[in-house]
C-alpha atoms as a PDB file:
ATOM      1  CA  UNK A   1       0.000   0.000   0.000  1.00  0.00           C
ATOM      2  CA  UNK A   2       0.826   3.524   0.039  1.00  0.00           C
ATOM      3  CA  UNK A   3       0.727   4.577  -3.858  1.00  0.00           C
ATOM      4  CA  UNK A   4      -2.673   6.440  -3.528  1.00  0.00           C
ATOM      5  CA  UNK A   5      -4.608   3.799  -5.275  1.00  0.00           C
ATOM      6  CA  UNK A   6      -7.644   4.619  -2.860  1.00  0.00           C
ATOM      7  CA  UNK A   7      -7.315   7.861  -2.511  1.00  0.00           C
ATOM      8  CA  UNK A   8      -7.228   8.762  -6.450  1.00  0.00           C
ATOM      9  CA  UNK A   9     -10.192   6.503  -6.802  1.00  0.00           C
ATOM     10  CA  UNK A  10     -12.088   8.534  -4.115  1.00  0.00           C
ATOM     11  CA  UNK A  11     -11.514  11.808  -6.059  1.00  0.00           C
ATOM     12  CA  UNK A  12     -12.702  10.478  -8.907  1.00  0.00           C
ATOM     13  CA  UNK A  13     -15.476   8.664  -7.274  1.00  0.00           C
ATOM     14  CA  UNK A  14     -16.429  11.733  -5.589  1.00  0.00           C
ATOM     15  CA  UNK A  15     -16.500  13.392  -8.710  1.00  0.00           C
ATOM     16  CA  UNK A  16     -18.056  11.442 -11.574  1.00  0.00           C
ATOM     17  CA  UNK A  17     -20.906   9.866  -9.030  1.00  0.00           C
ATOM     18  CA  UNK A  18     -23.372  12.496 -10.051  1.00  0.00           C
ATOM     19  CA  UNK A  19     -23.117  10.860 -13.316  1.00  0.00           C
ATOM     20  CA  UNK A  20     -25.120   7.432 -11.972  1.00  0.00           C
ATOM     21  CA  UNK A  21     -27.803   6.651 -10.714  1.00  0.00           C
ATOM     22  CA  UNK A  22     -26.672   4.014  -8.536  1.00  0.00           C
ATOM     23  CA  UNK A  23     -22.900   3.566  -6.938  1.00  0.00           C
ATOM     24  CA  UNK A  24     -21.274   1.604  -4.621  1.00  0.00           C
ATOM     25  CA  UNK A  25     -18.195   1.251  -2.713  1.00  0.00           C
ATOM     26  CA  UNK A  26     -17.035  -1.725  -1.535  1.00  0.00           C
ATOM     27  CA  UNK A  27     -13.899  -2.137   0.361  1.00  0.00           C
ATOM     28  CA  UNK A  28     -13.104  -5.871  -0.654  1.00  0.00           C
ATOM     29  CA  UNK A  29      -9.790  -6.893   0.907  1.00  0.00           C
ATOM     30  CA  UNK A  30      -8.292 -10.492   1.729  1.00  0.00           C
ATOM     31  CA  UNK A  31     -10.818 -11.658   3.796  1.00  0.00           C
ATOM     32  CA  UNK A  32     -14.201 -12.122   2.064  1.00  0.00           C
ATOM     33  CA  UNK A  33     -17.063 -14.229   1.269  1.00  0.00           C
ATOM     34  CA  UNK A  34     -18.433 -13.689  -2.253  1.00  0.00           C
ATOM     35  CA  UNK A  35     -22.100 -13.982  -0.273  1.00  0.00           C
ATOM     36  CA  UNK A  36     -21.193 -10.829   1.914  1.00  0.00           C
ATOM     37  CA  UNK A  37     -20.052  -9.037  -0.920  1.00  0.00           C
ATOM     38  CA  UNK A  38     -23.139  -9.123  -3.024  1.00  0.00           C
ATOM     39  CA  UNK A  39     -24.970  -8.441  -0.035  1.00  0.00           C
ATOM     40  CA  UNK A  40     -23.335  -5.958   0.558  1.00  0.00           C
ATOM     41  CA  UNK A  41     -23.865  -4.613  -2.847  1.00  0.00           C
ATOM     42  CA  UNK A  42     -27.075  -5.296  -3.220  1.00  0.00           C
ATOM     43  CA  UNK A  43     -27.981  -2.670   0.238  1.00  0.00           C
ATOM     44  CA  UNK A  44     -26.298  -0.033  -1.693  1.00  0.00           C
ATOM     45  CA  UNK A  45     -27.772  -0.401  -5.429  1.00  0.00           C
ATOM     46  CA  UNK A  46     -30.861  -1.468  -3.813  1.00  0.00           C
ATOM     47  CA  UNK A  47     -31.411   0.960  -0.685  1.00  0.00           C
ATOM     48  CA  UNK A  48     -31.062  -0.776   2.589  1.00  0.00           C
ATOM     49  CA  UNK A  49     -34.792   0.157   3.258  1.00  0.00           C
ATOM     50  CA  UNK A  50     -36.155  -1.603   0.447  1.00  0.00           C
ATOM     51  CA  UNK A  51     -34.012  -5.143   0.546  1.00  0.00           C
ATOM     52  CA  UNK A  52     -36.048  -7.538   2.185  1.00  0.00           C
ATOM     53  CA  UNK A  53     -34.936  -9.072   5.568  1.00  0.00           C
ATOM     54  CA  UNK A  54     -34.374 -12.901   3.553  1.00  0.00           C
ATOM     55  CA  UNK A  55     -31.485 -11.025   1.674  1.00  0.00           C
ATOM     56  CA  UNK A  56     -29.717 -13.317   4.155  1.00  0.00           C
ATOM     57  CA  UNK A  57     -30.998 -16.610   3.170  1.00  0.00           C
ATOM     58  CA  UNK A  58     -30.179 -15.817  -0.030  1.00  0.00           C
ATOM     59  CA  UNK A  59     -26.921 -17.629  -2.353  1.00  0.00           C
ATOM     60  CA  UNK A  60     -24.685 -16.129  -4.150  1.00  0.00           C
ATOM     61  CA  UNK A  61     -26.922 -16.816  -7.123  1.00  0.00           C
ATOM     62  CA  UNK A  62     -30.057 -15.473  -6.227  1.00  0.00           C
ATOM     63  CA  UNK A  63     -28.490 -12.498  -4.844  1.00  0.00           C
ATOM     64  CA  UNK A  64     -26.892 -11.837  -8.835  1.00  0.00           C
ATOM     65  CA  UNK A  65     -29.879 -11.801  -9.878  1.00  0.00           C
ATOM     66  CA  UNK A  66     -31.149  -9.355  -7.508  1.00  0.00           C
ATOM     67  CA  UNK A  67     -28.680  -7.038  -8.228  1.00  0.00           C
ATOM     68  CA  UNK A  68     -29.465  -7.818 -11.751  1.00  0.00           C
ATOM     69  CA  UNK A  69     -32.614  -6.796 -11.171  1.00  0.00           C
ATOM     70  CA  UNK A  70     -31.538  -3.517  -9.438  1.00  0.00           C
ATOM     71  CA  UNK A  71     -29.074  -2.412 -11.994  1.00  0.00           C
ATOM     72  CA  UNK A  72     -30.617  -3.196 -15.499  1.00  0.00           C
ATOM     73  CA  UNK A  73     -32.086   0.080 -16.643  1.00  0.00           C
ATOM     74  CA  UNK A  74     -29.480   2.246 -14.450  1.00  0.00           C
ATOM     75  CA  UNK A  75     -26.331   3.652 -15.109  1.00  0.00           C
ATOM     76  CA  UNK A  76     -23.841   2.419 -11.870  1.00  0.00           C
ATOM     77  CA  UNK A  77     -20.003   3.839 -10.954  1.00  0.00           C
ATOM     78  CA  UNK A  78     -19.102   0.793  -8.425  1.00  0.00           C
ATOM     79  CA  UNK A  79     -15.403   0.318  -6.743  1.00  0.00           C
ATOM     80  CA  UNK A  80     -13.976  -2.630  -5.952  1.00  0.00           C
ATOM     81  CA  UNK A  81     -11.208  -1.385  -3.321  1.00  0.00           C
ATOM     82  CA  UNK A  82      -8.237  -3.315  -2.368  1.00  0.00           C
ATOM     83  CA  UNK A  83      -8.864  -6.607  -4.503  1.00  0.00           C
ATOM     84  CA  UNK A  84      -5.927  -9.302  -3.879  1.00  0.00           C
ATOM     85  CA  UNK A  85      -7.272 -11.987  -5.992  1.00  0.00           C
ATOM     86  CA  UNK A  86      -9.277 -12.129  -9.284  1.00  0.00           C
ATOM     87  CA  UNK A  87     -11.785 -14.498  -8.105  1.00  0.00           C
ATOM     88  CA  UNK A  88     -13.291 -11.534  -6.519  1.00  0.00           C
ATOM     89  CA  UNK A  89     -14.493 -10.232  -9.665  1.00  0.00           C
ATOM     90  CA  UNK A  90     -14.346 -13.333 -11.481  1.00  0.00           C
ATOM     91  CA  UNK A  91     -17.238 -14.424  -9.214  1.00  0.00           C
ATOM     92  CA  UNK A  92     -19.140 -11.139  -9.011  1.00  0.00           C
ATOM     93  CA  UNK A  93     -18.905 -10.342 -12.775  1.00  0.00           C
ATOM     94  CA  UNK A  94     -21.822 -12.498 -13.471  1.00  0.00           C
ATOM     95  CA  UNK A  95     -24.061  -9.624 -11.525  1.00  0.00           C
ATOM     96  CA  UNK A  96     -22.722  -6.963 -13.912  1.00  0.00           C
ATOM     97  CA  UNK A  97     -23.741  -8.596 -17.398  1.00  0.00           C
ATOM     98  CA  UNK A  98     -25.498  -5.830 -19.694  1.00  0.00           C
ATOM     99  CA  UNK A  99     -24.871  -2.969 -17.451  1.00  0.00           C
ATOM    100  CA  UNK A 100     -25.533   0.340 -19.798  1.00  0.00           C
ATOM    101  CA  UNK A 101     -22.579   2.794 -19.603  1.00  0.00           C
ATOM    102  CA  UNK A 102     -21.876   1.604 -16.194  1.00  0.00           C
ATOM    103  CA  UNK A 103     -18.546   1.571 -15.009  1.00  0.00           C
ATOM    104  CA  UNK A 104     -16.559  -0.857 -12.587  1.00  0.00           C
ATOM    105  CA  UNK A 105     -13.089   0.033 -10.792  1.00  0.00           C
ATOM    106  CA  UNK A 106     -10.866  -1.995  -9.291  1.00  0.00           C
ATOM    107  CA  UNK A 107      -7.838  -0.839  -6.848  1.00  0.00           C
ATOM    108  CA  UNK A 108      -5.455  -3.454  -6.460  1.00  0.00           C
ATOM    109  CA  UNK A 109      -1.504  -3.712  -5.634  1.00  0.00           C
ATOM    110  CA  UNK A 110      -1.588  -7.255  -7.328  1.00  0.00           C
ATOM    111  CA  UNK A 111      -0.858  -7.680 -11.351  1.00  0.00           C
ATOM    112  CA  UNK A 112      -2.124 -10.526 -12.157  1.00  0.00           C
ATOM    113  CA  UNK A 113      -5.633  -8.866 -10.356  1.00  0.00           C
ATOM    114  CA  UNK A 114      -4.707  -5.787 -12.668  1.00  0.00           C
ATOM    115  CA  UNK A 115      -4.550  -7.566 -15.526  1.00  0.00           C
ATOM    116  CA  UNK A 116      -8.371  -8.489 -15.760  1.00  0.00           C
ATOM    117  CA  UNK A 117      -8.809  -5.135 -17.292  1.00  0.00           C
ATOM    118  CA  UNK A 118      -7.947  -4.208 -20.503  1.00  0.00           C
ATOM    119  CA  UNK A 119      -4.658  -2.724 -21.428  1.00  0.00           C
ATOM    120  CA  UNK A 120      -6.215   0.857 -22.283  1.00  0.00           C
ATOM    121  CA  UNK A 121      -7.931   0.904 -19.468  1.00  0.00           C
ATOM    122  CA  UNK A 122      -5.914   0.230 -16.881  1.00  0.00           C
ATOM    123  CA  UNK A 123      -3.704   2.659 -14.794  1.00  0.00           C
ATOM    124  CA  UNK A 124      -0.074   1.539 -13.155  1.00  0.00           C
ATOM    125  CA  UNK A 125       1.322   3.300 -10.389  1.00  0.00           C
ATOM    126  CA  UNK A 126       4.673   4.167 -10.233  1.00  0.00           C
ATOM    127  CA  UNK A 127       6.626   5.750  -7.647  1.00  0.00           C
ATOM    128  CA  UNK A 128       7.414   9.005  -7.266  1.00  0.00           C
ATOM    129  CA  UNK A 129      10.835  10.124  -8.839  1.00  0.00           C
ATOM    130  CA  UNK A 130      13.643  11.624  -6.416  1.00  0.00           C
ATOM    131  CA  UNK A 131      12.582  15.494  -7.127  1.00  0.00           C
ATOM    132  CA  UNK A 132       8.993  14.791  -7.437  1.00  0.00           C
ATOM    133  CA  UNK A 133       8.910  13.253  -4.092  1.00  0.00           C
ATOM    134  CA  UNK A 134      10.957  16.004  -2.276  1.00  0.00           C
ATOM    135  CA  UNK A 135       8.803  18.267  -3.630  1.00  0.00           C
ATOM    136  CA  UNK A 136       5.989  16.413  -2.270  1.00  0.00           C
ATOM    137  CA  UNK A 137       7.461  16.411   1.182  1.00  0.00           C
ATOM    138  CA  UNK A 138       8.683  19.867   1.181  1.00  0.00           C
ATOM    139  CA  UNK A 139       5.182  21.194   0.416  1.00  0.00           C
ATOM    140  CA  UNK A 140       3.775  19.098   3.116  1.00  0.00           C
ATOM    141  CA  UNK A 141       6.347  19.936   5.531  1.00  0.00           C
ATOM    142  CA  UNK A 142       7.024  23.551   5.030  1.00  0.00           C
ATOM    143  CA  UNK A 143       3.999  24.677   4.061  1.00  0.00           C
ATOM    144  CA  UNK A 144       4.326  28.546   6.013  1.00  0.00           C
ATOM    145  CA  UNK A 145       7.475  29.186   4.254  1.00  0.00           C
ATOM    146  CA  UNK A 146       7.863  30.850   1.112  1.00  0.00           C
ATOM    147  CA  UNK A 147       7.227  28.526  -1.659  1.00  0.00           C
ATOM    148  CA  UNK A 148       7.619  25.800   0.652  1.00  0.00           C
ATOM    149  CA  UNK A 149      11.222  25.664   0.123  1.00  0.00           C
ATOM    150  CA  UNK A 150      13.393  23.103   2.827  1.00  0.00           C
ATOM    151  CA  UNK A 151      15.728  25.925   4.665  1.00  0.00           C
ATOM    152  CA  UNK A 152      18.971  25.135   3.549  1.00  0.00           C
ATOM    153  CA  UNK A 153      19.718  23.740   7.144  1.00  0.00           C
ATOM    154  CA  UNK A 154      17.198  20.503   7.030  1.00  0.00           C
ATOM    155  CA  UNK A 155      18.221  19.591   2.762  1.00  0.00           C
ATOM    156  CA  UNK A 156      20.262  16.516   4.533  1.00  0.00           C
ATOM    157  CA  UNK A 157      17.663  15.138   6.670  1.00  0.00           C
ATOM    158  CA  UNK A 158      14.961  15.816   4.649  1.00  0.00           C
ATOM    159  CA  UNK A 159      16.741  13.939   1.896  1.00  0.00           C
ATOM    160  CA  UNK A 160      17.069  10.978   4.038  1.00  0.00           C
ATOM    161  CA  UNK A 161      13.551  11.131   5.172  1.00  0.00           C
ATOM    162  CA  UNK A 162      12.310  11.581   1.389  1.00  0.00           C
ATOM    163  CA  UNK A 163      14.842   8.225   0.041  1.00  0.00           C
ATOM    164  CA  UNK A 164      13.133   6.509   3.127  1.00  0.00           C
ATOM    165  CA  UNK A 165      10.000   6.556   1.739  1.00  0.00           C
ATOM    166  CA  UNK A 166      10.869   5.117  -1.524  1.00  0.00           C
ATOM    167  CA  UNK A 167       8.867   7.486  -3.802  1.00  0.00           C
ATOM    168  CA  UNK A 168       5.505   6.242  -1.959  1.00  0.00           C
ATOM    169  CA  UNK A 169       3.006   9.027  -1.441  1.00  0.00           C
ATOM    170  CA  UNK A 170       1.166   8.255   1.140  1.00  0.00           C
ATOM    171  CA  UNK A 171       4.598   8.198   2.943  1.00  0.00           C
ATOM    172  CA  UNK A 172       5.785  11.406   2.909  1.00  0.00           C
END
């Protein structure tokens, strides 16, 4: 972690979800059962006020086709955050057959996860280079001085703090 997967996904999720009618967020992780996730789901599309109370007898199956149900005639923005193995979306995918100009992200720190999307529509992180990243930590850091420069006194240790953090946002 620490690239800014999630939190470039939440701007843009926080941005284009005007655009839908229906969106979800669903922090997925290594622990999961595909059952809790479309249940999951399915309160969000759905409204948690208007999923019946059996939405937990129901199998991965019948809750599909619920969802199914929910999202055929609307236009859905839903994230699939922190995914660590395709069989997440492998075994949801069947729930987002024929969806209309909806769109589906995934965040995921694991290529062979990343490589379910197609290659024009997928974004890799990289690190930040060495100036970009000092940059990054300078404006964080010194934020009341004058263009945020480092004073000429701290350039060592901020340097060591800035190779310390390997580029990684969220680090500096």
């Amino acid at each position: 972690g620490g690239w800014g997967k999630t939190t470039l996904v939440t701007n843009v999720y926080e941005r284009e979800k005007i655009n839908f009618s229906a969106t979800a967020w669903m922090v997925v992780s290594q622990t999961y059962t595909i059952e809790a996730l479309l249940r999951k789901l399915l309160m969000k599309v759905g409204g948690e006020q208007q999923v019946s109370p059996n939405i937990y007898k129901l199998d991965a199956y019948d809750l599909k086709e619920k969802i199914k149900q929910k999202l055929k005639t609307r236009k859905c923005l839903i994230v699939l955050d922190d995914v660590w193995d395709q069989e997440v979306y492998l075994q949801m995918s069947d729930a987002f057959q024929n969806l209309q100009s909806s769109r589906i992200i995934i965040t995921t720190r694991k290529n062979h996860v990343a490589a379910l999307a197609h290659p024009t529509r997928r974004l890799d992180i990289q690190p930040l280079g060495n100036a970009q990243a000092f940059d990054l930590f300078c404006r964080r850091t010194f934020y009341n001085e004058k263009d945020h420069a480092c004073p000429s006194d701290l350039v060592e240790v901020a340097t060591s703090i800035v190779d310390r953090c390997q580029g990684l946002p969220l680090a500096l």
